[in-house]
C-alpha atoms as a PDB file:
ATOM      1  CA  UNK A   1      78.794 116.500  90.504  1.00  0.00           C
ATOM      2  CA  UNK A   2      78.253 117.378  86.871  1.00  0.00           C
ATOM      3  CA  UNK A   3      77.582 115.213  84.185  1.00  0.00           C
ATOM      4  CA  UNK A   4      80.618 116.925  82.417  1.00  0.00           C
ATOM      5  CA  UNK A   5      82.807 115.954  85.190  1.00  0.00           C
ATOM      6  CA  UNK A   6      81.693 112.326  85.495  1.00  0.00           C
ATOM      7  CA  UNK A   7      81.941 112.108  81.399  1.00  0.00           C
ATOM      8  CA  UNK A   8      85.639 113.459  82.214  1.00  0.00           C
ATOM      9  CA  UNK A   9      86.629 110.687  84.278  1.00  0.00           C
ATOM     10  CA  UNK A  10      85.181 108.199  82.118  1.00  0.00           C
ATOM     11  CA  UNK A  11      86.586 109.263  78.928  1.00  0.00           C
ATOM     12  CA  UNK A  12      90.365 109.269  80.560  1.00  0.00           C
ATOM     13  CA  UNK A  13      89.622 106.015  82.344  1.00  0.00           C
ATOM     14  CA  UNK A  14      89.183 104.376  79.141  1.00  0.00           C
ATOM     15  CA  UNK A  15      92.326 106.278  78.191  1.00  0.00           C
ATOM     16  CA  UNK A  16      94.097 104.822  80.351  1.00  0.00           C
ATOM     17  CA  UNK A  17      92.749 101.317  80.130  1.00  0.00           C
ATOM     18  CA  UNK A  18      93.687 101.443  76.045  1.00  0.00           C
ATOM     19  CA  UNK A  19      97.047 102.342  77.245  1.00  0.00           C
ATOM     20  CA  UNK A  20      97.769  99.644  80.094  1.00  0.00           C
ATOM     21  CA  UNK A  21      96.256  97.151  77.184  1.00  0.00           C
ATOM     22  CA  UNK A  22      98.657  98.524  74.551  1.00  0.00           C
ATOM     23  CA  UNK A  23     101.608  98.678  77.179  1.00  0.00           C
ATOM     24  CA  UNK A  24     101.055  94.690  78.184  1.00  0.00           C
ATOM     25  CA  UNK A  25      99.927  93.777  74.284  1.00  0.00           C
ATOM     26  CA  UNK A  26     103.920  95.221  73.356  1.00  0.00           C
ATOM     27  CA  UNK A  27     105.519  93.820  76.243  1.00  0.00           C
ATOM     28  CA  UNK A  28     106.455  97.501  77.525  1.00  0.00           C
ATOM     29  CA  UNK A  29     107.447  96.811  81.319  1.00  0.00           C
ATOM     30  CA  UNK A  30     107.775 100.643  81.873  1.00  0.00           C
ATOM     31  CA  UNK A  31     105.040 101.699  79.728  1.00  0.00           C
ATOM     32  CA  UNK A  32     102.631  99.014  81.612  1.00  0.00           C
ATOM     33  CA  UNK A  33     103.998 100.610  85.319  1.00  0.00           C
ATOM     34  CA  UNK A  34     102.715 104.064  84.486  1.00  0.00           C
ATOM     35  CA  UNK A  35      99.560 103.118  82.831  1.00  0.00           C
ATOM     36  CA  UNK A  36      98.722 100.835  85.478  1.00  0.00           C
ATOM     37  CA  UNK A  37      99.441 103.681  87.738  1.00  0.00           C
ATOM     38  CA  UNK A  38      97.238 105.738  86.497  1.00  0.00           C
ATOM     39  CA  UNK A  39      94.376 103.146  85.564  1.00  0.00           C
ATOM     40  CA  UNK A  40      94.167 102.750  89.588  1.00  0.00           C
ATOM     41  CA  UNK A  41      94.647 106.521  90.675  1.00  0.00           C
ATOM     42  CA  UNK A  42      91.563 107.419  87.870  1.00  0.00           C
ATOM     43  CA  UNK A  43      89.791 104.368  89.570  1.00  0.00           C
ATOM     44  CA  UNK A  44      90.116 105.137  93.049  1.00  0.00           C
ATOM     45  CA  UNK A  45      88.831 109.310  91.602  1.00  0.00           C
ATOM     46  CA  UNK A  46      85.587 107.969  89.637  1.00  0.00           C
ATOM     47  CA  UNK A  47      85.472 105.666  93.111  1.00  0.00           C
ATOM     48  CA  UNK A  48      85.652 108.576  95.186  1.00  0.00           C
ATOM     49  CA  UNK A  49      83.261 110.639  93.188  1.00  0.00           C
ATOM     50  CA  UNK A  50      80.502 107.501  92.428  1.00  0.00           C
ATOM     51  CA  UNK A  51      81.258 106.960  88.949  1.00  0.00           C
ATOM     52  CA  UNK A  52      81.134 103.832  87.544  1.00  0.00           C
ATOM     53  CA  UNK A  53      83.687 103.344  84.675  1.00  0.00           C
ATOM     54  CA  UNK A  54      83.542  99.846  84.867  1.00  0.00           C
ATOM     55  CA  UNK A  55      80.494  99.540  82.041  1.00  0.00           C
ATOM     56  CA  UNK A  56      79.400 101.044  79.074  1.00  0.00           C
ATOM     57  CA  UNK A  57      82.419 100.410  77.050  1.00  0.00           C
ATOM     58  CA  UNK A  58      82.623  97.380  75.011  1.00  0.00           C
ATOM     59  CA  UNK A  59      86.365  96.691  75.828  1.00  0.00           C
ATOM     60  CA  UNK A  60      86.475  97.770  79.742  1.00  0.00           C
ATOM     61  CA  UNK A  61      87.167  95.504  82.531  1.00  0.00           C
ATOM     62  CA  UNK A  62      84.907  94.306  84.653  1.00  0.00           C
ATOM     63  CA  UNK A  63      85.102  94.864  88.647  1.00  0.00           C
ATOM     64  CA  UNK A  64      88.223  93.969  89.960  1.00  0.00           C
ATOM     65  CA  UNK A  65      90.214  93.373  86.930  1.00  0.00           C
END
């Protein structure tokens, strides 16, 4: 795997973790389905592919959250 690839999955992890935060922070029900959705599909890819998105970031969940 290239570094490019794993900086890939990072990068629209924390996308998608701003967006699940903004989604819950304005009370969007719909908005908060899809960005959960894709919070867990890019979780279960940087899983898949042994990347851990999970630190590094001052503002990501931990494990589990």
């Amino acid at each position: 795997m290239s570094t490019a690839f794993a900086a890939t999955i990072r990068d629209r992890a924390y996308a998608a973790w701003q967006a699940l935060q903004a989604a819950r922070r304005d009370d969007d029900h719909y908005a908060t389905l899809l960005a959960e959705g894709e919070w867990e599909d890019l979780r279960r890819l940087a899983h898949a592919h042994g990347v851990d998105i999970e630190t590094g970031r001052p503002d990501t969940p931990e494990e589990g959250a």
